[in-house]
C-alpha atoms as a PDB file:
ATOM      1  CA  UNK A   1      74.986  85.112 127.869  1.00  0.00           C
ATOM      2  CA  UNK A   2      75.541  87.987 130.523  1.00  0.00           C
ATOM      3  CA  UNK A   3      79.159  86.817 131.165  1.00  0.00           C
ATOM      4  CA  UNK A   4      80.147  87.007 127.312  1.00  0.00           C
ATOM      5  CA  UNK A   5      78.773  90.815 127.280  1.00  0.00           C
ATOM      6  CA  UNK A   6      81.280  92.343 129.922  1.00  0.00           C
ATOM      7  CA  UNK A   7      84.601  90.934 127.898  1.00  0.00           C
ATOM      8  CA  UNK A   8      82.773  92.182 124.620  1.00  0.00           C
ATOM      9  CA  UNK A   9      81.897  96.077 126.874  1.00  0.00           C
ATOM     10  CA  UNK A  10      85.372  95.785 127.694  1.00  0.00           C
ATOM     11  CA  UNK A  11      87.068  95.353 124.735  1.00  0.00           C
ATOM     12  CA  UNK A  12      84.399  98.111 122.770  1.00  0.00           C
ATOM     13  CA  UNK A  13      85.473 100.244 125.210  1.00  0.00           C
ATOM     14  CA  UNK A  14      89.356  99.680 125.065  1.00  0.00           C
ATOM     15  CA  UNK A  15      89.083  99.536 121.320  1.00  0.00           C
ATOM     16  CA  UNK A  16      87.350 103.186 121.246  1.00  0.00           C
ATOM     17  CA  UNK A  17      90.572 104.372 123.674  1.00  0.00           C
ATOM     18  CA  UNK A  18      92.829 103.174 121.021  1.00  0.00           C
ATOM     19  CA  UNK A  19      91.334 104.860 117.937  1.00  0.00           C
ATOM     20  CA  UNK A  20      91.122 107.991 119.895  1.00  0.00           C
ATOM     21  CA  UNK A  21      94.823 107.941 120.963  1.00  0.00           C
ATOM     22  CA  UNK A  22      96.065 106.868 117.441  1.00  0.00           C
ATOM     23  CA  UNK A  23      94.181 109.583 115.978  1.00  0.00           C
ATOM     24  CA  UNK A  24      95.747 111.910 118.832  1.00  0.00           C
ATOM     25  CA  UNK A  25      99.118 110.518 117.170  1.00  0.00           C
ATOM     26  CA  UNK A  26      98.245 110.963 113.675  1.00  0.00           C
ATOM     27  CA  UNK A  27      97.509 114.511 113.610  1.00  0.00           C
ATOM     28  CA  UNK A  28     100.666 114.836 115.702  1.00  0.00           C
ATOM     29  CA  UNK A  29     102.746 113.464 113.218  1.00  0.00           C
ATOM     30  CA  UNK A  30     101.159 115.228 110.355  1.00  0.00           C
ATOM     31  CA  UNK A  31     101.912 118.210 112.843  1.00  0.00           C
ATOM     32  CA  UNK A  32     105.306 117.974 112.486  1.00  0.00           C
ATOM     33  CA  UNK A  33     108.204 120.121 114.297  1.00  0.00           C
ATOM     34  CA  UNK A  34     109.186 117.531 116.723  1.00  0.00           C
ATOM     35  CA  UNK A  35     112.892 116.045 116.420  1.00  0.00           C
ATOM     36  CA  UNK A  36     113.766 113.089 114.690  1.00  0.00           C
ATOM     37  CA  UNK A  37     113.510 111.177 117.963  1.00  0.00           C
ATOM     38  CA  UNK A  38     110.439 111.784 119.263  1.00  0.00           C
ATOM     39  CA  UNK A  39     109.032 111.640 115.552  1.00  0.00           C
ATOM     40  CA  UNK A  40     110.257 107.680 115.719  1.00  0.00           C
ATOM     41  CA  UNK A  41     108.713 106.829 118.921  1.00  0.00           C
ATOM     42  CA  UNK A  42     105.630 108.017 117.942  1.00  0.00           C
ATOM     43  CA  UNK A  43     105.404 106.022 114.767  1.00  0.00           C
ATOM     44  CA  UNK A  44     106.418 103.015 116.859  1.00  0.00           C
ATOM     45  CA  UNK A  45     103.946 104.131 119.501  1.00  0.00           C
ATOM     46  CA  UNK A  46     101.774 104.302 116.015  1.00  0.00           C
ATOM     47  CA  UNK A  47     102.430 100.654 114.940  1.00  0.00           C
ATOM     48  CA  UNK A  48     101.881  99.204 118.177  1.00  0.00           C
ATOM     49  CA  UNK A  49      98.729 100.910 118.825  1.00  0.00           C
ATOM     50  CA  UNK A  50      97.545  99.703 115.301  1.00  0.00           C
ATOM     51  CA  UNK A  51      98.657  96.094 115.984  1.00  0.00           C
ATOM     52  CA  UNK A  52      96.144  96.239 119.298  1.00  0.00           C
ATOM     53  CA  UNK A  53      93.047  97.414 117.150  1.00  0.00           C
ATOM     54  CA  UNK A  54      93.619  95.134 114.460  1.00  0.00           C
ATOM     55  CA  UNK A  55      93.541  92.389 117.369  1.00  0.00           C
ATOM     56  CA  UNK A  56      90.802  93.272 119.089  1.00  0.00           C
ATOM     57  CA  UNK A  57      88.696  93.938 116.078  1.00  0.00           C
ATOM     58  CA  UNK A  58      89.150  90.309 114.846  1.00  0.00           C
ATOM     59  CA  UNK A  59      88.993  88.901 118.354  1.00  0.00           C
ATOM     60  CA  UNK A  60      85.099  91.081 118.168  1.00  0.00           C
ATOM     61  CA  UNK A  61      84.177  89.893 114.480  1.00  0.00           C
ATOM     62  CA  UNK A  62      85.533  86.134 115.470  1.00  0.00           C
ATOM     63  CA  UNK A  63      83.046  86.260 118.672  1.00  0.00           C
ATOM     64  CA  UNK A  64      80.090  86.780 116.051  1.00  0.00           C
ATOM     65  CA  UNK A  65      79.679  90.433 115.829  1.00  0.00           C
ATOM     66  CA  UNK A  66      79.219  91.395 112.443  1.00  0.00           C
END
């Protein structure tokens, strides 16, 4: 059981990284005052960061942690 609780410590730990920088990119955006450029690569920098929670949070409720 010890070797399934570093992947799980691992991904909690990566999965609290991303909700802190998407928040970080949220409040940025709601910020404003950046060009149009910059705005777009943060909303893609947005979508991609969602598409990695979403993943690890099934890939955690699959392994039986509910």
């Amino acid at each position: 059981m010890t070797t399934s609780a570093a992947p799980l410590l691992f991904e909690t730990e990566t999965l609290n990284a991303i909700k802190r920088r998407r928040e970080d990119l949220l409040k940025r955006l709601k910020r404003g005052g950046v060009d149009a450029h910059t705005r777009v690569k943060r909303e893609e920098r947005l979508k991609q960061l969602t598409a990695q929670q979403m993943e690890i949070e099934t890939a955690l409720h699959m392994g039986g942690r509910h």
